[in-house]
Each structure stands twice: as structure tokens, then as C-alpha cells.
N, C-alpha and C. Protein backbone atom coordinates (compact mmCIF):
# COMPACT_ATOMS: atom_id res chain seq x y z
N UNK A 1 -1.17 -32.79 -18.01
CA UNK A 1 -0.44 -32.89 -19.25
C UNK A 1 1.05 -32.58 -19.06
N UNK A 2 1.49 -31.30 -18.49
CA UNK A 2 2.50 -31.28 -18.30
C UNK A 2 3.66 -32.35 -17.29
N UNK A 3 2.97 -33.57 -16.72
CA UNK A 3 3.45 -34.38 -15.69
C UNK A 3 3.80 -35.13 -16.94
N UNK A 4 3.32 -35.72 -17.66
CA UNK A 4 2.85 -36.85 -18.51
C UNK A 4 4.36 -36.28 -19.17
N UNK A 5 4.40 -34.64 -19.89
CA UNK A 5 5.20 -34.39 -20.90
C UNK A 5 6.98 -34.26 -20.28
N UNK A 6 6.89 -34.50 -19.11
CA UNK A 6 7.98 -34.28 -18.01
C UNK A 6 8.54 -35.90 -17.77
N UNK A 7 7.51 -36.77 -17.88
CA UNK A 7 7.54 -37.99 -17.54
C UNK A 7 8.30 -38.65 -19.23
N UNK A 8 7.69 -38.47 -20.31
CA UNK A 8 8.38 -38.57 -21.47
C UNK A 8 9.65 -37.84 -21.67
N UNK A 9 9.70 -36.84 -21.50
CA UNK A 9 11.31 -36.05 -21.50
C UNK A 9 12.31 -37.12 -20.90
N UNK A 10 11.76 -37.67 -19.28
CA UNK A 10 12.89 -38.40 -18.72
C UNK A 10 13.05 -39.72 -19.35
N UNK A 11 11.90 -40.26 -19.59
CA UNK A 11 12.09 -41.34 -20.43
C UNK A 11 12.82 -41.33 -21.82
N UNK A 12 13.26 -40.33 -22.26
CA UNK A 12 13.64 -40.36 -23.66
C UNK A 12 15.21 -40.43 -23.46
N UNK A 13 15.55 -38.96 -22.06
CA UNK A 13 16.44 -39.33 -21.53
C UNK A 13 17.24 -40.40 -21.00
N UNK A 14 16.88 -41.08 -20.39
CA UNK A 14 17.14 -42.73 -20.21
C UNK A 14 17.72 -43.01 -20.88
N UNK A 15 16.40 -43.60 -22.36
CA UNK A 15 17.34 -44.05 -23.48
C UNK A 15 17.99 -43.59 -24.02
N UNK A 16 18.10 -42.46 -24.57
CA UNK A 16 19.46 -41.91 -24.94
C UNK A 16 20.59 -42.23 -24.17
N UNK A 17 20.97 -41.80 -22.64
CA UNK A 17 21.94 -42.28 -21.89
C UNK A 17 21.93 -43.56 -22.14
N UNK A 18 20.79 -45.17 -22.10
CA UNK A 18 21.37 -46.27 -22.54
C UNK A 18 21.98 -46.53 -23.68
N UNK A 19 21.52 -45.91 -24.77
CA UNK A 19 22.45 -45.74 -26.23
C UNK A 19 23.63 -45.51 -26.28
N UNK A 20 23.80 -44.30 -25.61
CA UNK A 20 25.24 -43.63 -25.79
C UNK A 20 26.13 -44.96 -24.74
N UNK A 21 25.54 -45.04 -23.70
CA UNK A 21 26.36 -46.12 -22.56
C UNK A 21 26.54 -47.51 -23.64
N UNK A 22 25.74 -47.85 -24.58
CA UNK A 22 26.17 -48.49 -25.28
C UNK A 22 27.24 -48.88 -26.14
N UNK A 23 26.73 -47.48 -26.99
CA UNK A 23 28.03 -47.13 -28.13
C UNK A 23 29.17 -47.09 -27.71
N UNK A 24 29.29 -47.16 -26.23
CA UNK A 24 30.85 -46.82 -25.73
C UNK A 24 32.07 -47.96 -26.59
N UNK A 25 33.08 -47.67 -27.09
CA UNK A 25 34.01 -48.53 -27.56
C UNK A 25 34.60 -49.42 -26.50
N UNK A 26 34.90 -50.80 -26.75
CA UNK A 26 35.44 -52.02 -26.08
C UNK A 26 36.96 -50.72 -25.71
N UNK A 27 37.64 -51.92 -24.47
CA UNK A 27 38.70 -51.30 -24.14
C UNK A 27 39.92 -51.65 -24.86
N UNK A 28 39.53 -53.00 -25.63
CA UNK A 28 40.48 -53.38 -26.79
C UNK A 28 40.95 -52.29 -27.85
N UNK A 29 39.25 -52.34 -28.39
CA UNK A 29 38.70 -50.86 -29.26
C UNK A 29 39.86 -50.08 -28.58
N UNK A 30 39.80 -49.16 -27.92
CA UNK A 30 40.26 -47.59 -27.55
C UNK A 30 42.02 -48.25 -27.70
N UNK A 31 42.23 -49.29 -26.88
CA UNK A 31 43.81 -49.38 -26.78
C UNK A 31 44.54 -49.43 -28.39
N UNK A 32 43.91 -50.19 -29.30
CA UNK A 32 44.31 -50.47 -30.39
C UNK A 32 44.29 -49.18 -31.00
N UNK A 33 42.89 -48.74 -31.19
CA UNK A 33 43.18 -47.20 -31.88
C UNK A 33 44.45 -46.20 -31.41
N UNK A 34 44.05 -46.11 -30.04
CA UNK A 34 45.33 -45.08 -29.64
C UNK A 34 46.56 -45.33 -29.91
N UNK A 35 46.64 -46.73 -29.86
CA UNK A 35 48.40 -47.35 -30.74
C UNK A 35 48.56 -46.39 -32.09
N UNK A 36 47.28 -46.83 -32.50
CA UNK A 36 47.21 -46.56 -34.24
C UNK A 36 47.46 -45.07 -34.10
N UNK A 37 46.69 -44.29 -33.40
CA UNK A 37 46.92 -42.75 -33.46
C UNK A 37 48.48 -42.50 -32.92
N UNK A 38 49.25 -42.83 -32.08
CA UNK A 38 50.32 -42.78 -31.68
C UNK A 38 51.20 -43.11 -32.40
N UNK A 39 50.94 -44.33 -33.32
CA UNK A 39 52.22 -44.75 -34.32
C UNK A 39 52.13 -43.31 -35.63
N UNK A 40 50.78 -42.84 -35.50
CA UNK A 40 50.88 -42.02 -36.70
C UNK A 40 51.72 -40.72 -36.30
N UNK A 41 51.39 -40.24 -35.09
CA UNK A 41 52.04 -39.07 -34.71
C UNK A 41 53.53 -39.02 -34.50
N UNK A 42 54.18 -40.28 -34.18
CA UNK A 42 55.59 -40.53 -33.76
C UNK A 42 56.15 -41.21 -35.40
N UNK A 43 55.08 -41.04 -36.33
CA UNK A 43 55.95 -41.26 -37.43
C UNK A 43 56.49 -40.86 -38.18
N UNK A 44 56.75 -39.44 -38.33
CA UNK A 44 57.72 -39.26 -38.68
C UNK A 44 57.06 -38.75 -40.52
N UNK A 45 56.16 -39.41 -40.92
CA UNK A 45 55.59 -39.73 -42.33
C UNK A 45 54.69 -38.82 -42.73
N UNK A 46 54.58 -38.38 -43.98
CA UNK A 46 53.80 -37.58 -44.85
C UNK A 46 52.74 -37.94 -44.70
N UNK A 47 50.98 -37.71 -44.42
CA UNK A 47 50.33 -38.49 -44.93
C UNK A 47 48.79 -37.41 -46.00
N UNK A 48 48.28 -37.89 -47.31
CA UNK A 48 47.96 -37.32 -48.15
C UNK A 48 46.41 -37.25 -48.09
N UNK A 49 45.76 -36.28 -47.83
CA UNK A 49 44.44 -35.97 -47.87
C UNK A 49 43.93 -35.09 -48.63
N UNK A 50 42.82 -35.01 -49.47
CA UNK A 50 42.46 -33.95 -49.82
C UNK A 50 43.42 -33.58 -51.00
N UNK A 51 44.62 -33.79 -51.75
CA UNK A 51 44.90 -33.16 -52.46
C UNK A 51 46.44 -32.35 -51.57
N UNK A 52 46.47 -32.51 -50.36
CA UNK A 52 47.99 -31.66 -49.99
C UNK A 52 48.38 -32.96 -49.25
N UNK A 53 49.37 -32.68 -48.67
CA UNK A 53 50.43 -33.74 -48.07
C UNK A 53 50.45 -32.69 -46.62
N UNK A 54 50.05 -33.36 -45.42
CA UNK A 54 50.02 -32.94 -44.29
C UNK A 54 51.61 -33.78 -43.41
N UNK A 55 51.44 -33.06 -42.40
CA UNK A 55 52.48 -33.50 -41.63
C UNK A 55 51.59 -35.06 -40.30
N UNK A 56 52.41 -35.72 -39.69
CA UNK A 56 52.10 -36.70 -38.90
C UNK A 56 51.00 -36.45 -37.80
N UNK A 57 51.95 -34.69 -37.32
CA UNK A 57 50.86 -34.41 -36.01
C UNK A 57 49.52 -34.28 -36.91
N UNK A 58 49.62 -33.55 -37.99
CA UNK A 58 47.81 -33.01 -38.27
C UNK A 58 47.34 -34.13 -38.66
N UNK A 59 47.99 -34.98 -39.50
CA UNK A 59 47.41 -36.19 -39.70
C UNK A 59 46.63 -36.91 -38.49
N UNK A 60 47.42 -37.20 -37.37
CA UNK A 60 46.96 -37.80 -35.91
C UNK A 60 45.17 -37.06 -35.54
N UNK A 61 45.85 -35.64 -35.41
CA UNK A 61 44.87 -34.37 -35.22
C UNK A 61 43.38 -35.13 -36.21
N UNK A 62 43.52 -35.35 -37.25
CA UNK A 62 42.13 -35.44 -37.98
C UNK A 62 41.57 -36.53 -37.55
N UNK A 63 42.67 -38.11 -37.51
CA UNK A 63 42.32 -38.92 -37.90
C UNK A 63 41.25 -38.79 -35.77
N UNK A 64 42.04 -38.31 -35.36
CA UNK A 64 41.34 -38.34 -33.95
C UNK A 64 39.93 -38.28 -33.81
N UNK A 65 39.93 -36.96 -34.75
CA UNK A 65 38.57 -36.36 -34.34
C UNK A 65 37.72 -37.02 -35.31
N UNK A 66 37.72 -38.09 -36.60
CA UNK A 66 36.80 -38.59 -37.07
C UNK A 66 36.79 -39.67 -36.49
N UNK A 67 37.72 -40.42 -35.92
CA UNK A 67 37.48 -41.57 -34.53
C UNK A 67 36.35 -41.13 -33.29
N UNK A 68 36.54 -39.71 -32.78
CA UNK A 68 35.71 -39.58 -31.96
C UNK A 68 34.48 -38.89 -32.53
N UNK A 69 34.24 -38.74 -33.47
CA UNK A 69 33.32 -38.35 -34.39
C UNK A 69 32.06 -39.68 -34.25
N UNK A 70 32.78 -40.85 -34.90
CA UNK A 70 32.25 -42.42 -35.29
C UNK A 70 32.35 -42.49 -33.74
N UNK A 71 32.83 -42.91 -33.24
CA UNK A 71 32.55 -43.03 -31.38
C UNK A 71 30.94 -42.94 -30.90
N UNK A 72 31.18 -41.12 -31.08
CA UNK A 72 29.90 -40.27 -30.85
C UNK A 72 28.65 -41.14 -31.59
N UNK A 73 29.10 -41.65 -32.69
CA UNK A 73 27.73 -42.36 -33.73
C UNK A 73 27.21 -43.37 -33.27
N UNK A 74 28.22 -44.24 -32.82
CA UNK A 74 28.02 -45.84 -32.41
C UNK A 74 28.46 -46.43 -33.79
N UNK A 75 29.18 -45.53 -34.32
CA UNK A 75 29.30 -46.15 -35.94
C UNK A 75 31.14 -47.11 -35.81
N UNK A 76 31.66 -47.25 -34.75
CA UNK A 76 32.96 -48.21 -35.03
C UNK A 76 33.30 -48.59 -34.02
N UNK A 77 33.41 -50.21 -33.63
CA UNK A 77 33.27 -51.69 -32.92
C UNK A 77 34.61 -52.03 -32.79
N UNK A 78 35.26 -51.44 -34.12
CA UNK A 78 36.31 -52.16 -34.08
C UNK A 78 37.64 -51.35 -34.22
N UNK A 79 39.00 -51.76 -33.98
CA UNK A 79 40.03 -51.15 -34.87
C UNK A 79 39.87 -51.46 -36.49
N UNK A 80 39.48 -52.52 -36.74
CA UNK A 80 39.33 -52.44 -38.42
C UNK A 80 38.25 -51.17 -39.32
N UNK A 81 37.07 -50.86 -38.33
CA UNK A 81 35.90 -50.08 -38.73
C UNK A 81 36.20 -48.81 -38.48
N UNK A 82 37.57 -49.06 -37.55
CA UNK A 82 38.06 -47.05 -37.47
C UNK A 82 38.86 -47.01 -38.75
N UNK A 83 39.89 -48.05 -39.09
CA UNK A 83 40.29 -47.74 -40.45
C UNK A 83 39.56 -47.48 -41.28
N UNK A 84 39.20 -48.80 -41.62
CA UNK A 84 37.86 -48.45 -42.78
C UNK A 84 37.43 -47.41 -43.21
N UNK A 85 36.47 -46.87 -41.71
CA UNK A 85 35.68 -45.49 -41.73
C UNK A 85 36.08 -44.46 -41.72
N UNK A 86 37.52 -44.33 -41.35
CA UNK A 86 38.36 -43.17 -41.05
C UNK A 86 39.39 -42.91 -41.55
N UNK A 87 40.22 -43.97 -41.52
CA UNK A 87 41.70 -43.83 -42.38
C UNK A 87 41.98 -44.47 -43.11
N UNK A 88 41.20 -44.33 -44.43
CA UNK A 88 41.32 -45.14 -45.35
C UNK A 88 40.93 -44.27 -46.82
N UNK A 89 40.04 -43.16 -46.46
CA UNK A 89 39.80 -42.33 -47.51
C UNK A 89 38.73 -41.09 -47.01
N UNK A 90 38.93 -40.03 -48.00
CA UNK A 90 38.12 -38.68 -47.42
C UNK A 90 36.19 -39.28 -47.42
N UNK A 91 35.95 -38.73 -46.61
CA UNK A 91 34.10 -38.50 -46.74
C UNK A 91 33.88 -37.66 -47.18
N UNK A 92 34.43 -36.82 -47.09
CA UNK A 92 34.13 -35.53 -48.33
C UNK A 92 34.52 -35.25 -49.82
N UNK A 93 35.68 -35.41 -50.02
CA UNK A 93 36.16 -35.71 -51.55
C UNK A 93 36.23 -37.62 -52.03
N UNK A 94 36.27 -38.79 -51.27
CA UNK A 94 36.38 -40.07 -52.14
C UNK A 94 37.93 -40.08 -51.97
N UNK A 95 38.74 -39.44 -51.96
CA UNK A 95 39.58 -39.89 -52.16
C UNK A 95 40.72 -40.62 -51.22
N UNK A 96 41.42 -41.81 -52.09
CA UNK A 96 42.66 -42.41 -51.06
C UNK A 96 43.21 -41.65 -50.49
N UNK A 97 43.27 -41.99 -48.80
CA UNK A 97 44.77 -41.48 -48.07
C UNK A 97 46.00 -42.31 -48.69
N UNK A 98 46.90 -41.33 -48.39
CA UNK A 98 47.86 -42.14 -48.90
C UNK A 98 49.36 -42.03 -47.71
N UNK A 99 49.99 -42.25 -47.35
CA UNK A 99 51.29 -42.13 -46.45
C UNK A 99 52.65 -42.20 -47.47
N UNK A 100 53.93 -41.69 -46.82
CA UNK A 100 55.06 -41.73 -47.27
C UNK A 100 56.04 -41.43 -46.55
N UNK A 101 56.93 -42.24 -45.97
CA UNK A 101 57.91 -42.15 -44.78
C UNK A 101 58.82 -41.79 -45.86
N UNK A 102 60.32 -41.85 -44.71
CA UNK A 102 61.65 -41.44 -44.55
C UNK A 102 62.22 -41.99 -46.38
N UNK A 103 61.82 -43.52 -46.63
CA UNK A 103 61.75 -44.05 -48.05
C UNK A 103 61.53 -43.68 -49.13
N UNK A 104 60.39 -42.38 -49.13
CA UNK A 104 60.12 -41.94 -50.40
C UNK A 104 58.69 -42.68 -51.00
N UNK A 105 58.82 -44.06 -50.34
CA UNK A 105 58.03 -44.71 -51.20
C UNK A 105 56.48 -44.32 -50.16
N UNK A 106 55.30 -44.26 -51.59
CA UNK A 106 54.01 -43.80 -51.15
C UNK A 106 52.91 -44.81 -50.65
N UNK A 107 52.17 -44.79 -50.10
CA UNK A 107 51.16 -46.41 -49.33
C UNK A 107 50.60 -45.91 -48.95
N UNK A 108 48.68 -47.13 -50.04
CA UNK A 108 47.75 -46.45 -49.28
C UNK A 108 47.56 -46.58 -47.70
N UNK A 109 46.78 -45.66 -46.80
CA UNK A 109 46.66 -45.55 -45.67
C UNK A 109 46.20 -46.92 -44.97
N UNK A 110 45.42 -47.16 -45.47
CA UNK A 110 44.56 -48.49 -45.27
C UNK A 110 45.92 -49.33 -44.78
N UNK A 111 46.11 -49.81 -45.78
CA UNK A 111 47.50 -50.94 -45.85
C UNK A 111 48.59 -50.12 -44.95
N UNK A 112 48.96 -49.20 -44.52
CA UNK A 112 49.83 -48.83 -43.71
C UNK A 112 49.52 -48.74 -42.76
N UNK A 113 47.88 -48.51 -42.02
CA UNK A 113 47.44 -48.31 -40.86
C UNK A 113 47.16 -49.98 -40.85
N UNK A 114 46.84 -50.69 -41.10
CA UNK A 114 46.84 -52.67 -40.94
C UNK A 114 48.26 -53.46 -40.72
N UNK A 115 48.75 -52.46 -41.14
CA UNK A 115 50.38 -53.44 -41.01
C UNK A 115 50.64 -53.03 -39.27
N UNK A 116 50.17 -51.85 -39.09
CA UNK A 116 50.73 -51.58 -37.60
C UNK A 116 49.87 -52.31 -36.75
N UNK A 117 48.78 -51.62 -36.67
CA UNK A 117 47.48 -53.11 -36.36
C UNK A 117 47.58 -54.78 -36.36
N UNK A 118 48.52 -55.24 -37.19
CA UNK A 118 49.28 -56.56 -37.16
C UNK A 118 50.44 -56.66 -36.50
N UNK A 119 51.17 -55.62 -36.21
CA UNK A 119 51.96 -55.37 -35.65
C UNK A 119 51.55 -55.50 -33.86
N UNK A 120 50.91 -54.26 -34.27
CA UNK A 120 50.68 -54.91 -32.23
C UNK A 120 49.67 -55.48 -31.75
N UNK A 121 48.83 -56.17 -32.55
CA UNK A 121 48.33 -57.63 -32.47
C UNK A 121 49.57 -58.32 -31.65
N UNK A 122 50.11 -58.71 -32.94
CA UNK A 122 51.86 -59.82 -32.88
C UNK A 122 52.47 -59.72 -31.36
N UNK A 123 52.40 -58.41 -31.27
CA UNK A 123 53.78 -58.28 -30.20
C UNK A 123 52.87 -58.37 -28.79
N UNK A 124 51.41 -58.44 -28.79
CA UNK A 124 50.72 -58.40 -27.27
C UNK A 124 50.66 -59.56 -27.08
């Protein structure tokens, strides 16, 4: 019994390691995001969560770790499904991110994290 229950352990193991080797993000995936995380940190811009107005680095800081959060899941394929899923609104409160540069003027996250995303689409 115990061979049998040793023999299932590794087998479960396996698949798990094939899952996770799965879920791994395309290298498109990772390059595009990290743009996206990089344009946020070098920007300079307010961005609004939760009810306070954070600075660029913590902004970067969150949006990271719910990217590698969804990573960990197998839950995002794409740069569009990290927005979507990530920078686009709280999982905990519902509510819009929102951004606000040097302008004053306020934009949801979504639409500010896609314009850059079109952006270096364009320019590759």
C-alpha cells in the first residue's frame, strides 16, 4: 500500500509540474507586461485605488504582484487579460482604477494602460 501511495504522490506531482510548466506566460506575454509595469513606474502619475491616490512606484508594486498572482493561476494569456484582470479595477472593493499625470486630467486605468500597449505594439 504504501508503494502504490508513493507511486500516486509522484504522479500527482508530475501533473502539477505539467500544469504549472503550462501556465507559464508566452515571452510576448512577460515582454509586454513588463513594458506596461515600467511605463507605470517611470510615470511619473497618480494612480487611484481603493479610495486613496498612490504614488507610480506602489502603483507598479501592486499591479506586479496581482500579475504574478494571475501568472501563479494560469489565469492571464495575454497583455489584454493582465489589464483586464489586474489593472483595470479592485477585486476587493469593484472599484475603477483611475490614473492622473503631470495634466491634472484623471483616466480610467484600463484606457491608460491600452494606449501604452498600442503604443509599443506601434513602435516594435
Amino acid at each position: 500500500m504504501t508503494n502504490r501511495r508513493a507511486t500516486l504522490s509522484l504522479i500527482g506531482l508530475g501533473l502539477a509540474w505539467t500544469a504549472r510548466a503550462q501556465a507559464l506566460p508566452s515571452t510576448r506575454m512577460q515582454t509586454e507586461v513588463e513594458h506596461l509595469l515600467g511605463a507605470i513606474e517611470t510615470s511619473g502619475c497618480s494612480f487611484y485605488r481603493n479610495g486613496r491616490w498612490h504614488d507610480a512606484k506602489a502603483a507598479q508594486a501592486h499591479l506586479r504582484s496581482m500579475y504574478d498572482y494571475l501568472v501563479a493561476l494560469g489565469q492571464v494569456a495575454s497583455a489584454e487579460q493582465f489589464i483586464d484582470k489586474a489593472a483595470t479595477q479592485s477585486s476587493f472593493s469593484g472599484q475603477a482604477y483611475r490614473v492622473r499625470c503631470s495634466d491634472g486630467k484623471e483616466t480610467p486605468s484600463h484606457d491608460w494602460m491600452q494606449a501604452r500597449l498600442t503604443q509599443f505594439r506601434a513602435a516594435r
